[in-house]
Protein backbone atom coordinates (compact mmCIF):
# COMPACT_ATOMS: atom_id res chain seq x y z
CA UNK A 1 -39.39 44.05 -37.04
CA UNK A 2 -36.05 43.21 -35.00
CA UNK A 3 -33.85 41.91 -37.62
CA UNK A 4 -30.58 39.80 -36.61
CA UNK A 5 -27.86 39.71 -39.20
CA UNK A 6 -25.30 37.09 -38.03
CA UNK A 7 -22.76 36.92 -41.07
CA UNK A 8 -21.80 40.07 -43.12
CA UNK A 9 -24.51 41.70 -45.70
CA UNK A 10 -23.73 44.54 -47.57
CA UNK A 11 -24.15 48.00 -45.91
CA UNK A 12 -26.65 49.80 -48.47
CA UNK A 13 -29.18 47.07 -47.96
CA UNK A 14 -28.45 47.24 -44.40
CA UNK A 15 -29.58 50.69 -44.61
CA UNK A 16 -32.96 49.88 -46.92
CA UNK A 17 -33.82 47.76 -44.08
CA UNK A 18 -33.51 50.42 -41.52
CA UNK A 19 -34.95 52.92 -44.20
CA UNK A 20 -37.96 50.60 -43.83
CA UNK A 21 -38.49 50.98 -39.84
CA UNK A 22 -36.75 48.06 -39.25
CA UNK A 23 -34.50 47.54 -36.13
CA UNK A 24 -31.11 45.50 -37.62
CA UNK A 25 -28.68 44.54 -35.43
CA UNK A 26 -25.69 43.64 -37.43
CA UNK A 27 -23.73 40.97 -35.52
CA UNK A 28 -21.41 38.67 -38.17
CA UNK A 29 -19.41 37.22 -35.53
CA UNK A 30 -21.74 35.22 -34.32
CA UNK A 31 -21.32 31.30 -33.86
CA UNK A 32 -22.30 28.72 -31.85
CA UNK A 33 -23.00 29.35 -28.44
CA UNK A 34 -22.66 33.03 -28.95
CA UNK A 35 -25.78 33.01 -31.63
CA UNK A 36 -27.75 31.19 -29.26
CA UNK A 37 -27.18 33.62 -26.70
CA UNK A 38 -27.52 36.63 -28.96
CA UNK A 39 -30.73 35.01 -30.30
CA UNK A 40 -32.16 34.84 -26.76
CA UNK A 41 -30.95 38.42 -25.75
CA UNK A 42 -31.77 40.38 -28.56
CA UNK A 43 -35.41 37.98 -29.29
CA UNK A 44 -34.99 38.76 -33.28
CA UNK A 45 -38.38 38.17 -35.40
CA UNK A 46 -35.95 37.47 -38.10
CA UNK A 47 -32.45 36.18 -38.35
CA UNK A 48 -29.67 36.33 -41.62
CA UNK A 49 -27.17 33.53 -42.14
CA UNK A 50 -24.94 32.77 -45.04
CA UNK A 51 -22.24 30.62 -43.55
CA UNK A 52 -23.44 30.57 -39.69
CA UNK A 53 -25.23 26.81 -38.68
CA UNK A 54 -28.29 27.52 -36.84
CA UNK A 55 -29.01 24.53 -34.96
CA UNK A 56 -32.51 23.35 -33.42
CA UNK A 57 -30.81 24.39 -30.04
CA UNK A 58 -29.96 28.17 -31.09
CA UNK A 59 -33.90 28.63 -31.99
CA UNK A 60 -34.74 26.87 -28.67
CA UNK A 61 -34.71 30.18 -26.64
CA UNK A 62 -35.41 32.71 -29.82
CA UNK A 63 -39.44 33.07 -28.42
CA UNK A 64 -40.25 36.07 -31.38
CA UNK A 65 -38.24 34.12 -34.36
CA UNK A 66 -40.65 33.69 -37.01
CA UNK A 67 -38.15 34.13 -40.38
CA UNK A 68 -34.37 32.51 -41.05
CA UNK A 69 -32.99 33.94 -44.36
CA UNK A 70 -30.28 31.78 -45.68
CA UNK A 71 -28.07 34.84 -47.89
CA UNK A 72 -27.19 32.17 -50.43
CA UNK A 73 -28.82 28.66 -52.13
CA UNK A 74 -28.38 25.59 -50.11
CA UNK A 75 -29.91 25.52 -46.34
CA UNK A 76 -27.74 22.80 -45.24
CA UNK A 77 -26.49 24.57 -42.06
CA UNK A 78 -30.09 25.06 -40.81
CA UNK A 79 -31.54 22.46 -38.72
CA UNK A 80 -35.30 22.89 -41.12
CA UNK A 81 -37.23 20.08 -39.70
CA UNK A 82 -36.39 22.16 -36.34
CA UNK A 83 -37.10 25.24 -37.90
CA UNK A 84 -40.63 23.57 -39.48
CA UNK A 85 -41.54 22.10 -36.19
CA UNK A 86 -41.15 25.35 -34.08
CA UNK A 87 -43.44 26.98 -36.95
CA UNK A 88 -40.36 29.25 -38.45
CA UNK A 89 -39.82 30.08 -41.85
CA UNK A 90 -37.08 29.27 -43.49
CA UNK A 91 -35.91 30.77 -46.99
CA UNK A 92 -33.31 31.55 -49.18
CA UNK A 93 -32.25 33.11 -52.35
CA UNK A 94 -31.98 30.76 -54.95
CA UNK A 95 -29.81 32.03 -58.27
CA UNK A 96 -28.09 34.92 -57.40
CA UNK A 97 -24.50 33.44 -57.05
CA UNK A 98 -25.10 30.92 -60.20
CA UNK A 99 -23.07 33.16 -62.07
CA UNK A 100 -20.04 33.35 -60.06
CA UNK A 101 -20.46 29.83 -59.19
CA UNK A 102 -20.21 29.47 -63.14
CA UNK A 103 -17.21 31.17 -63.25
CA UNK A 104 -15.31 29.31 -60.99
CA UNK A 105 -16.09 26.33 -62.55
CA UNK A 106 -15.38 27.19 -66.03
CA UNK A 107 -11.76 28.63 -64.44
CA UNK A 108 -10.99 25.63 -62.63
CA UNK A 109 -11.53 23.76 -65.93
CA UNK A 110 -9.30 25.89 -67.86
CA UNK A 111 -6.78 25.89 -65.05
CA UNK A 112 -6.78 21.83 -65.06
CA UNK A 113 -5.88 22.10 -68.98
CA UNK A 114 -3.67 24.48 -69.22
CA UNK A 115 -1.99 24.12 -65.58
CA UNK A 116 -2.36 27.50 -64.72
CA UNK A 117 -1.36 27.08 -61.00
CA UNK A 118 1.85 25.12 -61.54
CA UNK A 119 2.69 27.37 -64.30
CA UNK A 120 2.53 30.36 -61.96
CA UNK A 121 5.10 28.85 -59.34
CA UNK A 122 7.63 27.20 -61.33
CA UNK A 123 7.55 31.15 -62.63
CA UNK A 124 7.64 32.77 -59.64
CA UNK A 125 10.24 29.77 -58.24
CA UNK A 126 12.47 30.63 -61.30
CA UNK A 127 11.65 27.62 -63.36
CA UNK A 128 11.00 27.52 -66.72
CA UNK A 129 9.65 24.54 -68.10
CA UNK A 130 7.94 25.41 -71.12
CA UNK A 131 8.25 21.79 -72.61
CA UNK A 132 5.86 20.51 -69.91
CA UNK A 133 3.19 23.12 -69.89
CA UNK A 134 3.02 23.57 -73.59
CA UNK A 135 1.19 19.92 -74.10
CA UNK A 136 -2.40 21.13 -73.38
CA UNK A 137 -5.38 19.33 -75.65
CA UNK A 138 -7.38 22.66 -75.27
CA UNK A 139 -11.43 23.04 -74.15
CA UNK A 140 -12.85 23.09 -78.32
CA UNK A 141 -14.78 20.45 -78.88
CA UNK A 142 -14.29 18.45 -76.18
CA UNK A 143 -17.15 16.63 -74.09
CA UNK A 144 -18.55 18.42 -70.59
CA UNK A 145 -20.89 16.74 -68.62
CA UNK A 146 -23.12 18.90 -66.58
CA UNK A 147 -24.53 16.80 -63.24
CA UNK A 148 -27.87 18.74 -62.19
CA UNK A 149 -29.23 21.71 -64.00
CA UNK A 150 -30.26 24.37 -61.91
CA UNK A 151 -29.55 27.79 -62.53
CA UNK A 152 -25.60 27.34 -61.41
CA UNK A 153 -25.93 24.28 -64.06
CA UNK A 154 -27.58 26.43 -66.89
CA UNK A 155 -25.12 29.14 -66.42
CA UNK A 156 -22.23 26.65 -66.62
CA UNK A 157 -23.41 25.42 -70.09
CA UNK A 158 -24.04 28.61 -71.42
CA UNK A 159 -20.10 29.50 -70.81
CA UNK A 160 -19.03 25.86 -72.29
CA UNK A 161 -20.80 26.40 -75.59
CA UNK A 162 -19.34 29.68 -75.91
CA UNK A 163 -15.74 27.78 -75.40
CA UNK A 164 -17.75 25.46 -78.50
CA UNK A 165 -17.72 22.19 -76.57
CA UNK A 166 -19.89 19.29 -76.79
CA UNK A 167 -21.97 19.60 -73.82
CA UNK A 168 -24.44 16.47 -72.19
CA UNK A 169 -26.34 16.66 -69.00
CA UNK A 170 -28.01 14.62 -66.77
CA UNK A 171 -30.89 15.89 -64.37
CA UNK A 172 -33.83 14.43 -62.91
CA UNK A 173 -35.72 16.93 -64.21
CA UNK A 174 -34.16 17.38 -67.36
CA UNK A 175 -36.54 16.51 -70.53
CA UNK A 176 -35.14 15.95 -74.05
CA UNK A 177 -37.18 18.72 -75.30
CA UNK A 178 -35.44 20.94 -72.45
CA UNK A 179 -32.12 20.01 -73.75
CA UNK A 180 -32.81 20.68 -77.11
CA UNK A 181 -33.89 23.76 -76.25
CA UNK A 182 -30.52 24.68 -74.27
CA UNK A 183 -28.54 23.36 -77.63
CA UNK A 184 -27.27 20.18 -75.59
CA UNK A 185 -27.98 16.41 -74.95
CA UNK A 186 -29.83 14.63 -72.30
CA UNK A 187 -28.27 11.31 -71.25
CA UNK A 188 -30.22 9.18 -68.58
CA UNK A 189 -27.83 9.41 -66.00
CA UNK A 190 -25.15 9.95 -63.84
CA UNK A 191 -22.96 6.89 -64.39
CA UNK A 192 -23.05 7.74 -68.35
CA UNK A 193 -22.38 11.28 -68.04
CA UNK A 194 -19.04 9.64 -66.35
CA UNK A 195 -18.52 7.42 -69.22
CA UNK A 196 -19.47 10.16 -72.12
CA UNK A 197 -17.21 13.22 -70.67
CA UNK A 198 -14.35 14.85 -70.58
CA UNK A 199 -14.67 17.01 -68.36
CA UNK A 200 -17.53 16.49 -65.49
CA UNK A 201 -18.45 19.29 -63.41
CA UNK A 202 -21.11 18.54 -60.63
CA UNK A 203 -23.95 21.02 -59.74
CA UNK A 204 -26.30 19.53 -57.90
CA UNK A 205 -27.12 20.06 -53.60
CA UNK A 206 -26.37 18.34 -50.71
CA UNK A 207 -28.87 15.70 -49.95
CA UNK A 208 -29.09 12.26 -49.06
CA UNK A 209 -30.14 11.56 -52.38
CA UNK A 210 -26.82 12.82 -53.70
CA UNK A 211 -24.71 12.01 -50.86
CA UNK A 212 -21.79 10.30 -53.04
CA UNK A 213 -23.70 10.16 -56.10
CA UNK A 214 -19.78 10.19 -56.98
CA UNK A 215 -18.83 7.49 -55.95
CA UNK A 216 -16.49 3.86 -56.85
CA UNK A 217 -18.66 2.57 -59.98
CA UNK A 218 -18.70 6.73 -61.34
CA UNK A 219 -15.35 7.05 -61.20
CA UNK A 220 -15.04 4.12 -62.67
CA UNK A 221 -16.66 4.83 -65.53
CA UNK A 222 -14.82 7.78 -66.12
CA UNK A 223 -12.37 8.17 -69.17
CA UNK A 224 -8.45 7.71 -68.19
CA UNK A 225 -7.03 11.93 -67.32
CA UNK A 226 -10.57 12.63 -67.42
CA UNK A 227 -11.37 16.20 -65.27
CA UNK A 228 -13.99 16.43 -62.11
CA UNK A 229 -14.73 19.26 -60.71
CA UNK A 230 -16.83 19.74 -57.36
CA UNK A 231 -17.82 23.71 -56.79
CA UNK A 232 -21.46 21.95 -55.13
CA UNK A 233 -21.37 20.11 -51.59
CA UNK A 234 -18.14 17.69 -50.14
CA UNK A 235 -20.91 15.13 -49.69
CA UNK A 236 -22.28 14.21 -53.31
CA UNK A 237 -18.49 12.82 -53.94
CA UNK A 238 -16.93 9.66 -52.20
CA UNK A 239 -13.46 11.19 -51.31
CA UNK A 240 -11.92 7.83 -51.57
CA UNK A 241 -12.92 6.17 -53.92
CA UNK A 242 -12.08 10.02 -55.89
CA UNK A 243 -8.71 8.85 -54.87
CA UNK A 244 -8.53 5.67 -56.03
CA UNK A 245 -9.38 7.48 -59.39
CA UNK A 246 -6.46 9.77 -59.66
CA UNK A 247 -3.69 7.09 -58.74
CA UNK A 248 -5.52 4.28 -60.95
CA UNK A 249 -6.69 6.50 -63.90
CA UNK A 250 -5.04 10.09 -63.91
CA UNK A 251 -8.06 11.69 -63.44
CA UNK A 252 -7.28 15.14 -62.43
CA UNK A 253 -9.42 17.04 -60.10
CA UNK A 254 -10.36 20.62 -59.13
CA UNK A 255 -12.64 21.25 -55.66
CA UNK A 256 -13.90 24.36 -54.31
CA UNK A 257 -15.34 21.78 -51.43
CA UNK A 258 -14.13 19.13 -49.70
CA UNK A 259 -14.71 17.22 -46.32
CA UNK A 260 -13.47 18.58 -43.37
CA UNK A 261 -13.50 22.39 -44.52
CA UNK A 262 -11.68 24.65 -42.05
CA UNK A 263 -14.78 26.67 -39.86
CA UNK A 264 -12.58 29.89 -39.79
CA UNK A 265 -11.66 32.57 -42.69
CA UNK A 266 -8.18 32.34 -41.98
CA UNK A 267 -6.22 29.85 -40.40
CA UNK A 268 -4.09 26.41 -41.20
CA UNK A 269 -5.38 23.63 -43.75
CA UNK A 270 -4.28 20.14 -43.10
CA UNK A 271 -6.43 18.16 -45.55
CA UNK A 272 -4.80 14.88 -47.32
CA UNK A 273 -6.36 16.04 -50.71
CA UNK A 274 -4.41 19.77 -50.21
CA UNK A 275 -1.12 18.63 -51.25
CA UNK A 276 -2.08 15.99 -54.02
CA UNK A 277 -0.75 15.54 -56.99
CA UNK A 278 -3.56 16.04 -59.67
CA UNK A 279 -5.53 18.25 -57.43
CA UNK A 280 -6.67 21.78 -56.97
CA UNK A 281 -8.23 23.16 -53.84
CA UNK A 282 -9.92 26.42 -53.87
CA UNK A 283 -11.19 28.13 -50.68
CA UNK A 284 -14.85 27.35 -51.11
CA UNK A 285 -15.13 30.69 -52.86
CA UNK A 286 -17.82 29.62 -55.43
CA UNK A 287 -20.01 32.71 -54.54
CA UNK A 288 -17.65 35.19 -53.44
CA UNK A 289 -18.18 37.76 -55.65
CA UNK A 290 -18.98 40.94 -55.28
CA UNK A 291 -21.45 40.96 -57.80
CA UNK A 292 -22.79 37.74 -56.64
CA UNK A 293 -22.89 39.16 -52.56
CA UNK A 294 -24.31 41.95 -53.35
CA UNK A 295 -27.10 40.33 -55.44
CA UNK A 296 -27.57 37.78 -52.70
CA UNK A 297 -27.88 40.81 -49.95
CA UNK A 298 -30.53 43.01 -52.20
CA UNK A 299 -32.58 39.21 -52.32
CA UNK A 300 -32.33 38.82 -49.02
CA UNK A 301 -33.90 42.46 -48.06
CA UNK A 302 -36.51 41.79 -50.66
CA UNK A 303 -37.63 38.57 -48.67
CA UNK A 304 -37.79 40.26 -45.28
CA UNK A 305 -39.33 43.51 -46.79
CA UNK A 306 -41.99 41.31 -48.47
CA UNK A 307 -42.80 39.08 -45.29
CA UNK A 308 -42.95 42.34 -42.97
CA UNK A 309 -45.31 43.84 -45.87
CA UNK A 310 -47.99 41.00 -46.94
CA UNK A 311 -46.91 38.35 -44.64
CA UNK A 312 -45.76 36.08 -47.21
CA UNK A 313 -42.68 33.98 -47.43
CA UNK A 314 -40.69 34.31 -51.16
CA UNK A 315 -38.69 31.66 -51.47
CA UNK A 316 -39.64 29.62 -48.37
CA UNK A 317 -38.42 26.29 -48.54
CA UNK A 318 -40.12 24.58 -45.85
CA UNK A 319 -43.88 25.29 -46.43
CA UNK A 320 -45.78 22.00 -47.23
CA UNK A 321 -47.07 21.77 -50.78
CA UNK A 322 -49.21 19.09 -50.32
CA UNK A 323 -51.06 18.59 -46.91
CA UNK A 324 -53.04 15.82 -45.27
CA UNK A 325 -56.73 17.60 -46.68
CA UNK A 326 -59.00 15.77 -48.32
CA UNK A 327 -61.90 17.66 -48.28
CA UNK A 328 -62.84 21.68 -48.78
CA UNK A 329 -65.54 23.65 -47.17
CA UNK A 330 -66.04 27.00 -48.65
CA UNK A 331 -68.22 29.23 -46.84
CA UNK A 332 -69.77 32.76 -48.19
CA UNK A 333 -70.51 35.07 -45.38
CA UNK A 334 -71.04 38.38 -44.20
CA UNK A 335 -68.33 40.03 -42.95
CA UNK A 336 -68.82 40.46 -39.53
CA UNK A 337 -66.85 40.10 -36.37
CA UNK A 338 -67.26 36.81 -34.76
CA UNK A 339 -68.53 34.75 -38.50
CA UNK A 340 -65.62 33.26 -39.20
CA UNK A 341 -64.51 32.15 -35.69
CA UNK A 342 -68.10 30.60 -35.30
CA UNK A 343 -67.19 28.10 -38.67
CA UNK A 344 -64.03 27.40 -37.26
CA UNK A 345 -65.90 26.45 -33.93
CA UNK A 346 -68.10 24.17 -35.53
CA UNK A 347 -65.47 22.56 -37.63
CA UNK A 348 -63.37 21.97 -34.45
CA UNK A 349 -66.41 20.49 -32.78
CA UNK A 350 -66.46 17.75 -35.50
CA UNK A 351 -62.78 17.27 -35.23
CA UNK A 352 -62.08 18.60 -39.06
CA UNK A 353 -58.25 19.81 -38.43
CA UNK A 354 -57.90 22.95 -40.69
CA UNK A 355 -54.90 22.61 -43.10
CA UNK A 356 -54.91 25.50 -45.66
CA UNK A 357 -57.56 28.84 -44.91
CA UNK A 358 -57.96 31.53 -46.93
CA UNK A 359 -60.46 34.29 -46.61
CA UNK A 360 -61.47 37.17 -49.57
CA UNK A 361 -63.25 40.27 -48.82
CA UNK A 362 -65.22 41.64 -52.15
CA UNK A 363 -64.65 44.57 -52.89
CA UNK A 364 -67.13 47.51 -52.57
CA UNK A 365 -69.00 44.98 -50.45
CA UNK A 366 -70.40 43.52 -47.08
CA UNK A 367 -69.45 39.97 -48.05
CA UNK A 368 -66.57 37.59 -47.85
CA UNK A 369 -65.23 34.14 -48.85
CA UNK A 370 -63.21 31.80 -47.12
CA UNK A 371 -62.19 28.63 -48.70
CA UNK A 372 -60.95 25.71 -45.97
CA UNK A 373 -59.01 23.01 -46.86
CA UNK A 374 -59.16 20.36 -44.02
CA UNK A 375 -58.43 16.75 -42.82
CA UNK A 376 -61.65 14.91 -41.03
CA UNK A 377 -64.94 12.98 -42.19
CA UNK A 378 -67.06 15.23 -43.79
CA UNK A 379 -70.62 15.35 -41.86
CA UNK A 380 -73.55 17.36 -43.50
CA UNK A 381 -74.88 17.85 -40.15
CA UNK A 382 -71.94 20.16 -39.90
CA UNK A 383 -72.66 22.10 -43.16
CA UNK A 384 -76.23 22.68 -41.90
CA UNK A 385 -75.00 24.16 -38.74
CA UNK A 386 -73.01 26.70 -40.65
CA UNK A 387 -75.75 27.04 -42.70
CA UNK A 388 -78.16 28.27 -40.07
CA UNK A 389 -75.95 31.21 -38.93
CA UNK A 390 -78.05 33.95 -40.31
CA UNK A 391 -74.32 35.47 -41.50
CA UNK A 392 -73.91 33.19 -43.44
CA UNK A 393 -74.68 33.41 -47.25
CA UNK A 394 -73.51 29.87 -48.45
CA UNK A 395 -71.72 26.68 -47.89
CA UNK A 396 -70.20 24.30 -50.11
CA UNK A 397 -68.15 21.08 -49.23
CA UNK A 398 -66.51 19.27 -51.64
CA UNK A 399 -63.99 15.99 -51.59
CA UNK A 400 -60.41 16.84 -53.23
C-alpha cells in the first residue's frame, strides 16, 4: 500500500512499515492546500495525521484513499461524515497518550498549589518572597473531581489517590459499582462535581454534547479559589463565563487548551487568557511525550499493518454499529464461482438493500455460509428462487 504520513511519526515504525512492502512517503509539512495537492499527486491508499485537519475538500481528489489514521485520540480535525460518505475509514488510537495526558494534569495541579511557575521567576528575577509562596493548603485529602472517565480519566485518578485525595467523578457511563471498584465516588453530574471539588480537572472530548459543558451555572457552583484544569478540548469550557469565575470567585485555572490556539509550533501568542492573573497556559503539550509518541506511532503501524493484512479496521470510528436491517437471509451453498453473485442478484431484484454480508468457507470442505443482513420486505417467493439453484444447500430468513 502507498502510505502518506503528513505529521511526524517516529522513524523505527516508519521503517516496520517499509519492512512490510509498504511504500511511505513521509511528508509532515503538509497543510492545507499543500495536503490536498500532495493527496492528489501522490494518490495514498492511506494517510497519517496527528495535528494536520483533513477537510472533506483534501479527500475530494485522493481517488485510492481508503484509510485516515488519526496518531492520537480525538478525530476532531477530520471532516468524518466526509470521510463516511466517500466510504473511507477513519481510525485512531485511543489510550496511548492517557498517561502523559495524566501527567500533565496532575503537574498543573500541583503547580496551581504550590505556584511553581511564579516561584521560578521571582527566582530567576532575583526576588525572594518566601512569605507568599510558603501559604500552600497542599493536595492530601483534598476533593478532585474527575469530568469523564476514559482511560486519560482513569489514569488521572489513579495518580490522585496515590497523592491520598478524596476523589468523585462524574461520567455518563460511570456506574456506582464501577466507582467502587476504582476506590472513588460517583456523583450524578457535572454541576455537583463543581459544587463537591476542589480541584476539577476535565477529561472528556470535543463534542456538541460537551461543547461548554463548563459553562456560567458550573462555575458557579464552584467553591471560592477552587482549581480547573482543561488538558481536553477549548470547546467543553465557556471562556467567559471561566472569566467571570476568576475575578468573582478566585478560582484559579490551569489550560493546556484554549480557543484560538496558534496553528504553528513556534511563533507569537496573543491570547487575553495568556497574561491573566490566576492562569496557566501550557502549549497544548498533553501528549507530547516521548513515551506517549512513540506508543501512539507503534498503534498507528499496527492499524495499517492489520487493515493491509485481513482488511479490517482496529479502532475505526466511523463504521455503523447499528444499520437500517431488519431482516437476515442466510444461505448455505456450494462454493462455486458465480453462487453467491446469483443470491445477491435475486435479492437486488426484490429491492432487499444488503447492509452487513459475511461469507464462511468450512473447512476441509466444498461448502460455504453467508449470512445477509438487509433492509426490504421479506418475500418467500424470493427464498424459493434461491432455493432452486441446484448450489444451493439451504436458506433461512429470519426477522431481527
Amino acid at each position: 500500500m502507498r502510505i502518506l504520513l503528513a505529521d511526524k511519526l517516529s522513524e523505527s515504525c516508519v521503517g516496520l512499515l517499509e519492512q512490510d512492502g509498504h511504500e511511505v512517503f513521509v511528508r509532515p509539512e503538509l497543510k492545507g492546500d499543500h495536503l490536498t495537492e500532495a493527496l492528489g499527486e501522490l494518490d495514498p491508499n492511506v494517510l497519517v495525521v496527528r495535528s494536520t485537519k483533513v477537510p472533506a475538500a483534501a479527500m475530494s481528489g485522493a481517488r485510492s484513499l481508503e484509510l485516515i489514521v488519526r496518531a492520537g485520540a480525538g478525530t476532531d480535525n477530520i471532516d468524518v461524515a466526509a470521510a463516511s460518505g466517500r466510504g473511507i475509514f477513519v481510525a485512531n488510537c485511543p489510550g496511548k497518550n492517557a498517561a502523559a495526558v495524566a501527567e500533565l494534569a496532575i503537574g498543573l495541579m500541583l503547580s496551581l498549589d504550590r505556584s511553581i511557575p511564579e516561584n521560578v521567576q521571582d527566582a530567576r528575577e532575583g526576588r525572594w518572597n518566601k512569605a507568599r509562596y510558603g501559604k500552600a493548603v497542599g493536595l492530601k485529602g483534598r476533593t478532585l473531581g474527575v469530568i469523564g472517565l476514559g482511560n486519560i480519566g482513569t489514569e488521572v485518578v489513579s495518580r490522585a489517590l496515590a497523592l491520598e485525595m478524596d476523589v468523585v467523578a462524574w461520567s455518563r457511563s460511570l456506574t456506582d459499582e464501577a466507582a467502587e471498584d476504582l476506590g472513588i465516588t460517583r456523583l450524578g453530574s457535572p454541576g455537583e462535581i463543581a459544587a463537591t471539588s476542589d480541584v476539577v480537572s476535565i477529561h472528556v472530548a470535543g463534542s456538541e454534547e460537551t461543547e461548554h459543558l463548563a459553562n456560567e451555572a458550573f462555575f458557579a457552583a464552584m467553591k471560592p479559589g477552587a482549581f480547573f484544569i482543561n488538558t481536553a478540548r477549548s470547546s467543553v469550557v465557556d471562556e467567559a463565563a471561566m472569566e467571570r469565575a476568576i475575578d468573582e470567585k478566585g478560582i484559579r485555572v490551569a489550560l493546556d487548551v484554549f480557543s484560538n490556539e496558534p496553528a504553528v509550533k513556534e511563533g507569537t501568542l496573543e491570547h487575553p487568557l495568556a497574561s491573566r492573573p490566576g492562569v496557566y497556559i501550557t502549549h497544548h503539550i498533553g501528549a507530547s511525550t516521548a513515551q506517549a509518541q512513540e506508543e501512539i506511532a507503534e498503534e498507528a503501524v499496527r492499524v495499517i499493518t492489520t487493515y493491509a493484512d485481513s482488511n479490517v479496521v482496529e479502532n475505526c470510528i466511523n463504521i455503523s454499529r447499528m444499520t437500517h436491517a431488519g431482516h437476515q437471509i442466510t444461505v448455505r451453498h456450494l462454493d462455486r464461482v458465480g453462487v453467491l453473485a446469483f443470491v445477491l442478484n435475486e435479492m437486488s431484484k426484490a429491492g432487499w438493500n444488503v447492509q452487513e454480508m459475511q461469507n464462511l468457507i468450512f473447512a476441509d470442505g466444498d461448502a460455504a455460509c453467508a449470512v445477509i443482513r438487509f433492509d426490504g420486505a421479506p418475500d418467500p417467493a424470493v427464498v424459493e428462487r434461491i432455493q432452486a439453484n441446484s448450489d444451493i444447500l439451504a436458506v433461512t430468513l429470519i426477522d431481527l
